[in-house]
Protein backbone atom coordinates (compact mmCIF):
# COMPACT_ATOMS: atom_id res chain seq x y z
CA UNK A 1 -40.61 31.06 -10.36
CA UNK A 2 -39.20 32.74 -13.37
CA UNK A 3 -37.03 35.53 -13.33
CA UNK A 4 -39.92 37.94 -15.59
CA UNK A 5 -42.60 36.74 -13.14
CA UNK A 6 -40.61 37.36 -10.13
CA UNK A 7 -40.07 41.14 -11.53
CA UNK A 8 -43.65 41.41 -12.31
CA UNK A 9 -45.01 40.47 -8.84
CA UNK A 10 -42.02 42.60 -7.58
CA UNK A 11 -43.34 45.46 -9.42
CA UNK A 12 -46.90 44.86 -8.75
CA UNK A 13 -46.30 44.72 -4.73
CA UNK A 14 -44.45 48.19 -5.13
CA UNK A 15 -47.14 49.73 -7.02
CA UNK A 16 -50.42 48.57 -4.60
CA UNK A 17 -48.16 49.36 -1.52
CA UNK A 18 -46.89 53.03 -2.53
CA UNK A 19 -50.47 54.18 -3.31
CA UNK A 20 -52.78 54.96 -0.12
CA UNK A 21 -56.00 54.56 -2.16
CA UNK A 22 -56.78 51.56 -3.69
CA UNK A 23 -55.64 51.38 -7.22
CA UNK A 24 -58.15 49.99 -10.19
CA UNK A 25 -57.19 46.95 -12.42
CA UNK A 26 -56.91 49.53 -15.41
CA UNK A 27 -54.12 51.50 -13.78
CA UNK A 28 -52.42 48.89 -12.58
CA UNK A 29 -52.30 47.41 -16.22
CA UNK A 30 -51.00 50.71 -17.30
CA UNK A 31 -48.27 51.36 -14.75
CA UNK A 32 -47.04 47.65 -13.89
CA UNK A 33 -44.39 46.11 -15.93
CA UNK A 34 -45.44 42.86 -17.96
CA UNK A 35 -49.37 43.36 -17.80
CA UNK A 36 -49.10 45.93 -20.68
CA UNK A 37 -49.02 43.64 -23.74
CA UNK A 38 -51.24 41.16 -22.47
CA UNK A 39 -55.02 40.62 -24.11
CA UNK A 40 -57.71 40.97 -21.91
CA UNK A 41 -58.01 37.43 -20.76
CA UNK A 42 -54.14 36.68 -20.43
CA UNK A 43 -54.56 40.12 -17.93
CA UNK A 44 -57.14 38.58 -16.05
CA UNK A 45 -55.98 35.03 -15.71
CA UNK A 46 -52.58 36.88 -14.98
CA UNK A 47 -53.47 39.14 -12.65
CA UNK A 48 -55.66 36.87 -10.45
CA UNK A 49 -52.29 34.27 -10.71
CA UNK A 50 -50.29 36.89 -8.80
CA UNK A 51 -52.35 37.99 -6.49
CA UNK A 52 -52.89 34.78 -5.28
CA UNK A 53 -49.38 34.16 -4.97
CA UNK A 54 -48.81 37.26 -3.24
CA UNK A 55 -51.30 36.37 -0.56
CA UNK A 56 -50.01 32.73 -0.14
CA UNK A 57 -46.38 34.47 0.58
CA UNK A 58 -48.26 36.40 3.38
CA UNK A 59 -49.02 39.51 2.04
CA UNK A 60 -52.33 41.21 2.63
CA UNK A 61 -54.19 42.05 -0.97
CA UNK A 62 -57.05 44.43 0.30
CA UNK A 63 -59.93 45.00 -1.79
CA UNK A 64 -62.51 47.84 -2.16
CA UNK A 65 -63.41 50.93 -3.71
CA UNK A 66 -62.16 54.46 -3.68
CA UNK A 67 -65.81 56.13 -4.53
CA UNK A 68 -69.06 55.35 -2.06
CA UNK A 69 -70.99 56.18 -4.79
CA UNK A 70 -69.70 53.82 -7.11
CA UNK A 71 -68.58 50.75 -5.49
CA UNK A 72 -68.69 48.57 -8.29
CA UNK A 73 -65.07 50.26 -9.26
CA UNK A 74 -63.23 47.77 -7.25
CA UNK A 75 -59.52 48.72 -6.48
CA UNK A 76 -56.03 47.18 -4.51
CA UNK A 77 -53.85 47.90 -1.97
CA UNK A 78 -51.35 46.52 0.59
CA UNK A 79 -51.13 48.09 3.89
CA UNK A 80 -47.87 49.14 5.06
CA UNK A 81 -48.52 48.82 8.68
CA UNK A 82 -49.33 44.92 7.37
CA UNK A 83 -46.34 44.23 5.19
CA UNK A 84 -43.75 46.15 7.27
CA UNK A 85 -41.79 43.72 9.61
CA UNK A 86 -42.40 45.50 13.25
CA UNK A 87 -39.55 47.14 15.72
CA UNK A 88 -37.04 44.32 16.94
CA UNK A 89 -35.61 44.58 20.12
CA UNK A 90 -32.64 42.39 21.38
CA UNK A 91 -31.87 42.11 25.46
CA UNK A 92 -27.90 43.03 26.31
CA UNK A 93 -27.43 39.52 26.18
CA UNK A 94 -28.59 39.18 22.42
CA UNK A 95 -26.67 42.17 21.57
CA UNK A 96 -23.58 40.90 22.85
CA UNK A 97 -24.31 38.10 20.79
CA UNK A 98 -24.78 39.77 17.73
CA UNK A 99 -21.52 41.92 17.89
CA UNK A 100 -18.90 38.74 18.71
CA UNK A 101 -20.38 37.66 15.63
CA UNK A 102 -20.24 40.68 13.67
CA UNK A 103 -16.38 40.69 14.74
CA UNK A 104 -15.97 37.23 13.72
CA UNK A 105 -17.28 37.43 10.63
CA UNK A 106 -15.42 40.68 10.04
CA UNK A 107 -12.14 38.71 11.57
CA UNK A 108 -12.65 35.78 9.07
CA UNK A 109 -13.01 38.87 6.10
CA UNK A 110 -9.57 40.38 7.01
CA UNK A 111 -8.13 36.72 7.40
CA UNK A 112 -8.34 36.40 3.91
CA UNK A 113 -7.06 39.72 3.10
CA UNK A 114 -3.95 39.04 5.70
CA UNK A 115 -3.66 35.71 3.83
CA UNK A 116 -2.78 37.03 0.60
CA UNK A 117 -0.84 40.21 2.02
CA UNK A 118 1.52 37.29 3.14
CA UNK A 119 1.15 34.93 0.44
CA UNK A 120 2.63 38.80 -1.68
CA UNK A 121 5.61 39.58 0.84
CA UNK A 122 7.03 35.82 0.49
CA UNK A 123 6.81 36.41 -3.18
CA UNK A 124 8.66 39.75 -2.87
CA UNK A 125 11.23 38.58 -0.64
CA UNK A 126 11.75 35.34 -3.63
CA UNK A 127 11.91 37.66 -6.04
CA UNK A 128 14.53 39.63 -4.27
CA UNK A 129 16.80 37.03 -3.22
CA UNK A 130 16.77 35.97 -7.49
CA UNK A 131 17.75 40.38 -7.99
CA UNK A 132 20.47 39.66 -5.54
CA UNK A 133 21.88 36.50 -6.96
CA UNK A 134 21.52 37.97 -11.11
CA UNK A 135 23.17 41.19 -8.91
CA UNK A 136 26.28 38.57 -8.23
CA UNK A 137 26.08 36.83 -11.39
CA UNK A 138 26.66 40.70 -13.55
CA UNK A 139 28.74 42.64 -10.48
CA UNK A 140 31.21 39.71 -8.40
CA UNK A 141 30.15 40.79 -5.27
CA UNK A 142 27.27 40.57 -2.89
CA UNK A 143 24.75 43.48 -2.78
CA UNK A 144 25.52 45.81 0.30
CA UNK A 145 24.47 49.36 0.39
CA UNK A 146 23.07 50.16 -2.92
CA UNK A 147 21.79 53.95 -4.07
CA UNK A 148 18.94 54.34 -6.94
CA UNK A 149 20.69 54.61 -10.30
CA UNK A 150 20.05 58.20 -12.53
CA UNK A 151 19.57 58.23 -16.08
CA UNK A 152 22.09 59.05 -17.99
CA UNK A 153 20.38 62.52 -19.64
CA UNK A 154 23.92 64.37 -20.43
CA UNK A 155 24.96 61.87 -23.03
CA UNK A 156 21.56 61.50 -24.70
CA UNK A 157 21.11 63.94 -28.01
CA UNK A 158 18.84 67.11 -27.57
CA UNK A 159 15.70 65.53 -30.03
CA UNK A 160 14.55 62.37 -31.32
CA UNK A 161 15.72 63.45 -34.94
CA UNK A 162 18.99 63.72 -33.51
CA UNK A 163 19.18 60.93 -32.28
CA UNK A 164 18.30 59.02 -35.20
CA UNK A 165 21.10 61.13 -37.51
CA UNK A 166 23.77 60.47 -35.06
CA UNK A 167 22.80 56.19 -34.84
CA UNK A 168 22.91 56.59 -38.94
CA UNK A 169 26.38 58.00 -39.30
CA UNK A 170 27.84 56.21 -35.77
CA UNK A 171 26.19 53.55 -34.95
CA UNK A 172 28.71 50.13 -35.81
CA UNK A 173 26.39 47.98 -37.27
CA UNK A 174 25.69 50.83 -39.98
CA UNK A 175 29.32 51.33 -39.95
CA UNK A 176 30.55 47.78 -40.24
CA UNK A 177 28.03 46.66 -43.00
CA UNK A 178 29.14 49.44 -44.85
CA UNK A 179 32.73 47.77 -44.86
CA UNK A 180 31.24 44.75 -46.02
CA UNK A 181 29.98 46.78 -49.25
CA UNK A 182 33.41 48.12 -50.04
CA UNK A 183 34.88 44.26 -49.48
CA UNK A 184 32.56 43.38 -51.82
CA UNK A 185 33.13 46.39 -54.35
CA UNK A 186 36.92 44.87 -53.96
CA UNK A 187 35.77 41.47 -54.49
CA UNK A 188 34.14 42.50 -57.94
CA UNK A 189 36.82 44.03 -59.42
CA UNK A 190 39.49 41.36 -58.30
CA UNK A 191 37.20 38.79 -59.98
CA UNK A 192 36.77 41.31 -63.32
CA UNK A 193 40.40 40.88 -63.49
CA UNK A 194 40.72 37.31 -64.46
CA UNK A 195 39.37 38.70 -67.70
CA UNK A 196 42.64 40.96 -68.06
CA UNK A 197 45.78 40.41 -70.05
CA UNK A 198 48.72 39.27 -67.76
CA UNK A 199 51.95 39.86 -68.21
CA UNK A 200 54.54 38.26 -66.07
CA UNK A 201 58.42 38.44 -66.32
CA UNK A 202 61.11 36.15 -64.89
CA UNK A 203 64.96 36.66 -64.60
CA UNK A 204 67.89 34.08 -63.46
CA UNK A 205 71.28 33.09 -63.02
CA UNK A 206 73.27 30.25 -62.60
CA UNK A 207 76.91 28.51 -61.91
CA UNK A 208 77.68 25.11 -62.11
CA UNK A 209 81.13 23.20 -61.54
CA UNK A 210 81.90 19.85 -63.92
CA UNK A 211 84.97 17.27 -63.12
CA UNK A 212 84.63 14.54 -65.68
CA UNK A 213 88.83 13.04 -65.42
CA UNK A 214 88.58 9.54 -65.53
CA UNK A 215 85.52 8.98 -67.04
CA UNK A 216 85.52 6.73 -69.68
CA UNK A 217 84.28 7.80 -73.06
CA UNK A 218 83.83 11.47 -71.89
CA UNK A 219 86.10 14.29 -73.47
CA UNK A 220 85.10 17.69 -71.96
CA UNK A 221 86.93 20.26 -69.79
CA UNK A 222 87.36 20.82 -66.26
CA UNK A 223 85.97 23.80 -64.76
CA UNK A 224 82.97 26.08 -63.86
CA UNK A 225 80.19 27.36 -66.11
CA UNK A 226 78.18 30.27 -65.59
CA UNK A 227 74.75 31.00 -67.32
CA UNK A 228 72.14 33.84 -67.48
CA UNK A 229 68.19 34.17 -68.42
CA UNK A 230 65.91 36.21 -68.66
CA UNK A 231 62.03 36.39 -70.15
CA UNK A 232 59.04 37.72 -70.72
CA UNK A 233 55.34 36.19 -70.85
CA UNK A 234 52.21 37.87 -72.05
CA UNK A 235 48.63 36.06 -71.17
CA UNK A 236 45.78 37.29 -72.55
CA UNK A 237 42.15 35.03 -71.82
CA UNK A 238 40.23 34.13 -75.15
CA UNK A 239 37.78 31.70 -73.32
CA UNK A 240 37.87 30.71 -69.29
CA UNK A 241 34.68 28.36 -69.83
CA UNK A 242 32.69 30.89 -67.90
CA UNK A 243 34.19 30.36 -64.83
CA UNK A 244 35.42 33.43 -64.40
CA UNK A 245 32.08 35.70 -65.52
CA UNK A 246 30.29 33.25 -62.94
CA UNK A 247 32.52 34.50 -60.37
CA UNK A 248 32.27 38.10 -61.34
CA UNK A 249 27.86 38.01 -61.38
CA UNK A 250 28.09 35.89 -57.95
CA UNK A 251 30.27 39.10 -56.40
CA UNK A 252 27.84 41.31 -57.75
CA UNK A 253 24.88 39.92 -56.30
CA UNK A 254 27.35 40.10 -53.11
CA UNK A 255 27.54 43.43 -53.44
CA UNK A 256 23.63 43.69 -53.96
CA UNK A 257 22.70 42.35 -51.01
CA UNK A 258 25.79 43.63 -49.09
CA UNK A 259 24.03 47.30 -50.17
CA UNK A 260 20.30 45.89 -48.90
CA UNK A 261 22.22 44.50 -45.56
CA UNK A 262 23.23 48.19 -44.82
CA UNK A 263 19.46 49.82 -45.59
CA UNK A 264 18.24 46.90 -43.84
CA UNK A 265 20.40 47.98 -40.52
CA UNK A 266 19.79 51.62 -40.74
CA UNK A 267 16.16 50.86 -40.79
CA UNK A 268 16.66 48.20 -37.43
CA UNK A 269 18.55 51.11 -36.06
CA UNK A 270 15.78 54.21 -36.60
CA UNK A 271 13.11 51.62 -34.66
CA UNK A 272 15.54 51.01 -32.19
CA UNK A 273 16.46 54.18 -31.82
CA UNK A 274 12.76 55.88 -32.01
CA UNK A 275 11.48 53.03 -29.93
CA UNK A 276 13.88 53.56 -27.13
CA UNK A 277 13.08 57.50 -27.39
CA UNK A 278 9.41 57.04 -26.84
CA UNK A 279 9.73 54.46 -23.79
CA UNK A 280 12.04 57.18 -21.97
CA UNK A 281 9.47 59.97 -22.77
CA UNK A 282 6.33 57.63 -21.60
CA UNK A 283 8.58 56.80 -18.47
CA UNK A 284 9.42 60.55 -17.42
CA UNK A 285 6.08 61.28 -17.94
CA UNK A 286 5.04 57.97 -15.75
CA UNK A 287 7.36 59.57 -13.13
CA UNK A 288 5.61 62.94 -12.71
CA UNK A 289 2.51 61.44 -12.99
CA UNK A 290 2.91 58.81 -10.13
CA UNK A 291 4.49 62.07 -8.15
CA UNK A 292 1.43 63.97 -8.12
CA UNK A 293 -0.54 60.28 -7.30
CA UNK A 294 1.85 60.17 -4.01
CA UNK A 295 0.87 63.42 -3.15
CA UNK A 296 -2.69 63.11 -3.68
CA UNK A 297 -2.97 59.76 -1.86
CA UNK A 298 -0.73 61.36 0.99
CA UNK A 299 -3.35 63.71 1.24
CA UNK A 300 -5.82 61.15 1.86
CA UNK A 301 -4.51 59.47 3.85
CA UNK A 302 -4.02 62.59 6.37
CA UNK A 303 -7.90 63.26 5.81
CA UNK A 304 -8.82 59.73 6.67
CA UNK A 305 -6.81 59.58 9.74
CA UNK A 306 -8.47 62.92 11.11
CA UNK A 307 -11.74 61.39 10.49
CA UNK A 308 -10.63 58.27 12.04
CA UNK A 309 -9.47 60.05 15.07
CA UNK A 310 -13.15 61.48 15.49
CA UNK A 311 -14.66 58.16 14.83
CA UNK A 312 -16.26 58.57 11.05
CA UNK A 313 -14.00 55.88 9.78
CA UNK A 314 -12.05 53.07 11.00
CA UNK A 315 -8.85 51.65 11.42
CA UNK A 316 -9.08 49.39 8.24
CA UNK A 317 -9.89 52.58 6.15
CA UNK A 318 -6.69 53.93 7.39
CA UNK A 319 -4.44 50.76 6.43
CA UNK A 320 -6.65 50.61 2.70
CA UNK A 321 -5.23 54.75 2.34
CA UNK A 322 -2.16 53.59 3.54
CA UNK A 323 -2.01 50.86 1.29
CA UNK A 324 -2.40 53.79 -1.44
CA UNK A 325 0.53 55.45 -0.47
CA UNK A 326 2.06 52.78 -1.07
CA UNK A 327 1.05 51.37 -4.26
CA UNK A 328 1.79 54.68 -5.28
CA UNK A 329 5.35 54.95 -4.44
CA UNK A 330 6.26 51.20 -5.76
CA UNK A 331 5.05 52.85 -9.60
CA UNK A 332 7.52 55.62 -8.74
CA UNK A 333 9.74 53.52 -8.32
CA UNK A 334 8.90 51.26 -11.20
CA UNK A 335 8.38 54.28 -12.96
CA UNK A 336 11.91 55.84 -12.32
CA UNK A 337 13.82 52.28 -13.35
CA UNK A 338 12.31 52.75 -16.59
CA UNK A 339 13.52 55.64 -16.82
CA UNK A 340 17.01 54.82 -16.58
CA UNK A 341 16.74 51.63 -18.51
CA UNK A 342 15.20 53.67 -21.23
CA UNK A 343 18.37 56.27 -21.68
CA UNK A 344 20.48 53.67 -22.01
CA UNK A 345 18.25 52.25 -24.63
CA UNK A 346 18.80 55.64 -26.04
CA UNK A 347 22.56 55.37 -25.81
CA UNK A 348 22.73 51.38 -27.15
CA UNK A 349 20.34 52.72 -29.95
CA UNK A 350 22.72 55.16 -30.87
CA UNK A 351 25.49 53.26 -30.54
CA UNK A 352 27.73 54.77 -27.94
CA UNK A 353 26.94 52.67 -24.78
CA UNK A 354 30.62 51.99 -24.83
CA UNK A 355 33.28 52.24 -21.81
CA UNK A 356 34.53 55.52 -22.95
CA UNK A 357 31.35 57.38 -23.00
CA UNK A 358 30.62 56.14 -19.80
CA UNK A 359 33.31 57.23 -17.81
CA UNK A 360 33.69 53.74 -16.34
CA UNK A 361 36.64 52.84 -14.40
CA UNK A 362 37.27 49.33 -15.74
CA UNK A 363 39.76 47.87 -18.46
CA UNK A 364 39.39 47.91 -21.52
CA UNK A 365 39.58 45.57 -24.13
CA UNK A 366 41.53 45.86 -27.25
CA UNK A 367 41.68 43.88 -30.03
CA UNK A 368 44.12 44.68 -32.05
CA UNK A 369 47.07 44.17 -28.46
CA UNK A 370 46.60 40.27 -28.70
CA UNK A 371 47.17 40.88 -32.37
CA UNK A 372 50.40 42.85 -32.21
CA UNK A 373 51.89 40.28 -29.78
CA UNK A 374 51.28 37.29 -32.08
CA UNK A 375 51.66 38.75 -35.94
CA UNK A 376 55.30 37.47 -35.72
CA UNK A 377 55.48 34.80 -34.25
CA UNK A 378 56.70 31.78 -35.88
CA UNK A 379 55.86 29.23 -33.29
CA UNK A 380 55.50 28.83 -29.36
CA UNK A 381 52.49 27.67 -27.44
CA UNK A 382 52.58 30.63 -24.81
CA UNK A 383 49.85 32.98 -25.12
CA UNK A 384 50.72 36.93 -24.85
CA UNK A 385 49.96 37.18 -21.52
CA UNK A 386 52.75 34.24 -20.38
CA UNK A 387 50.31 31.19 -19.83
């Protein structure tokens, strides 16, 4: 049976069993679904198709007329004493039955349910053992009592535009590619120079001593000779072969894209920056959003365990509220890391997530000690620190 002929037998057994006079073909081609664009002849042929089906499925097609006068006007009905299914009783014994198996079914429902509630804690408990070992990895030391971490709000600038002006005139990747422009700058002029005039000047003096006795053929005096020089040389470049103009365009096109390099990290820096500034907004919203979710699921939970205790609901109800509660607190949670994680976006974007903005009581690292220590050396394979 096709689905549209299902509906319009469905809808013809509603209409000839809600009315309690019998109800003429013409109304029920007006009122019944899929009789209404039929021709005359596809009604009939139609019509008489379904009612015989509806009497071979065991329902009760009564014929006759609602006028004694007239009762050529044939109509339908179906009796709802004849179609209703009558009052089933079950003995104790059936009962009994019927409720182990209502509890076994509803066993086999939760089984599921408890199967995947597990299958999610040994998951958890995976995924904390890999926190605990990364925790190791970063830290040195096993986790032992740990304490929620709290954003760092006191370092963070009062606005978003402030933020972003602080990260442009700070932040070391500005500040470093900036260098890199005035190296270049250097570079171009220190090539442009190879088109100068040089002048160089060079100075000496010497002493020599000459013994030539008893050589043969050789008549010159005993004795030391001193001498003394001095000079003067003045260079000036008619034609380097283009060497040197190739060097001076390739350091300006240095410089060029030296100058892009810095626009280019200022505008990394302003996404960064704004980026980071919008997650820690969406997060402390998140936060007092998932606040007002605990207290509105705590709520309901106290409301279903009253009706629980006077039997409208049932001890599943009160684990699914539960389970609310729940839920809700774990996007606190969530909520409240990214939070945190967020500020110190704020801080990296700006560029002062460094060890003395922190307060942190580790050492620190500088450079330019292991430089000092080895500028003068003039050999040795000892490193500063004696290994």
């Amino acid at each position: 049976m096709t689905q549209q002929k299902s509906e319009r037998i469905m809808n013809l057994t509603i209409c000839l069993l809600m009315s309690r006079r019998f109800v003429e073909k013409t109304r029920i081609r007006q009122v019944v679904e899929g009789y209404r664009d039929l021709s005359d002849g596809a009604f009939e042929r139609t019509f008489e198709r379904d009612k015989d089906e509806l009497r071979s499925m065991g329902v009760a097609v009564e014929t006759g007329s609602n006028d004694v006068l007239f009762p050529d006007e044939v109509g339908y009905r179906i009796r709802r004493e004849s179609f209703e299914l009558p009052a089933i009783e079950f003995t104790p014994a059936e009962t009994a039955a019927l409720g182990l198996a209502a509890s076994v079914w509803e066993s086999a429902t939760q089984a599921g349910q408890a199967t995947s509630a597990l299958a999610k804690l040994r998951a958890a408990r995976a995924q904390a053992l890999a926190s605990a070992a990364t925790y190791r990895q970063i830290v040195g030391d096993d986790p032992g009592t740990l304490k929620g971490a709290s954003p760092v709000a006191k370092l963070l600038p009062r606005s978003l535009d402030s933020a972003i002006a602080m990260a442009a005139s700070e932040h070391p990747a500005i500040l470093a590619n900036e260098h890199i422009v005035d190296a270049s700058a250097f570079l171009v002029k220190s090539a442009e120079g190879g088109l100068l005039p040089q002048v160089t000047a060079s100075a000496g003096v010497s002493r020599s001593y000459r013994e030539a006795d008893g050589l043969p053929g050789v008549s010159s005096s005993n004795g030391y000779s001193n001498s003394a020089s001095i000079g003067a040389t003045l260079t000036i470049p008619i034609y380097t072969g283009g060497r040197v103009d190739a060097q001076v365009r390739q350091n300006k096109e240095s410089l060029g894209q030296a100058r892009i390099e810095v626009d280019v990290a200022r505008d990394q820096v302003r996404q960064a920056v704004t980026s980071a500034w919008t997650q820690y907004t969406a997060a402390q919203e998140s936060v007092d959003a998932n606040r007002a979710l605990i207290s509105a699921a705590q709520l309901a939970l106290n409301g279903v365990i009253e009706e629980r205790n006077v039997g409208q609901r049932t001890t599943l109800d009160v684990l699914n509220a539960q389970n609310d509660v729940i839920t809700a607190r774990i996007n606190l949670a969530s909520a409240e890391h990214d939070v945190v994680v967020a500020s110190y976006g704020i801080l990296l974007g700006i560029g002062h997530l460094s060890v003395d903005r922190l307060g942190l009581q580790v050492a620190k690292y500088h450079p330019e000690e292991h430089y000092k220590a080895v500028k003068d050396k003039w050999g040795g394979l000892r490193t500063p620190d004696g290994r």
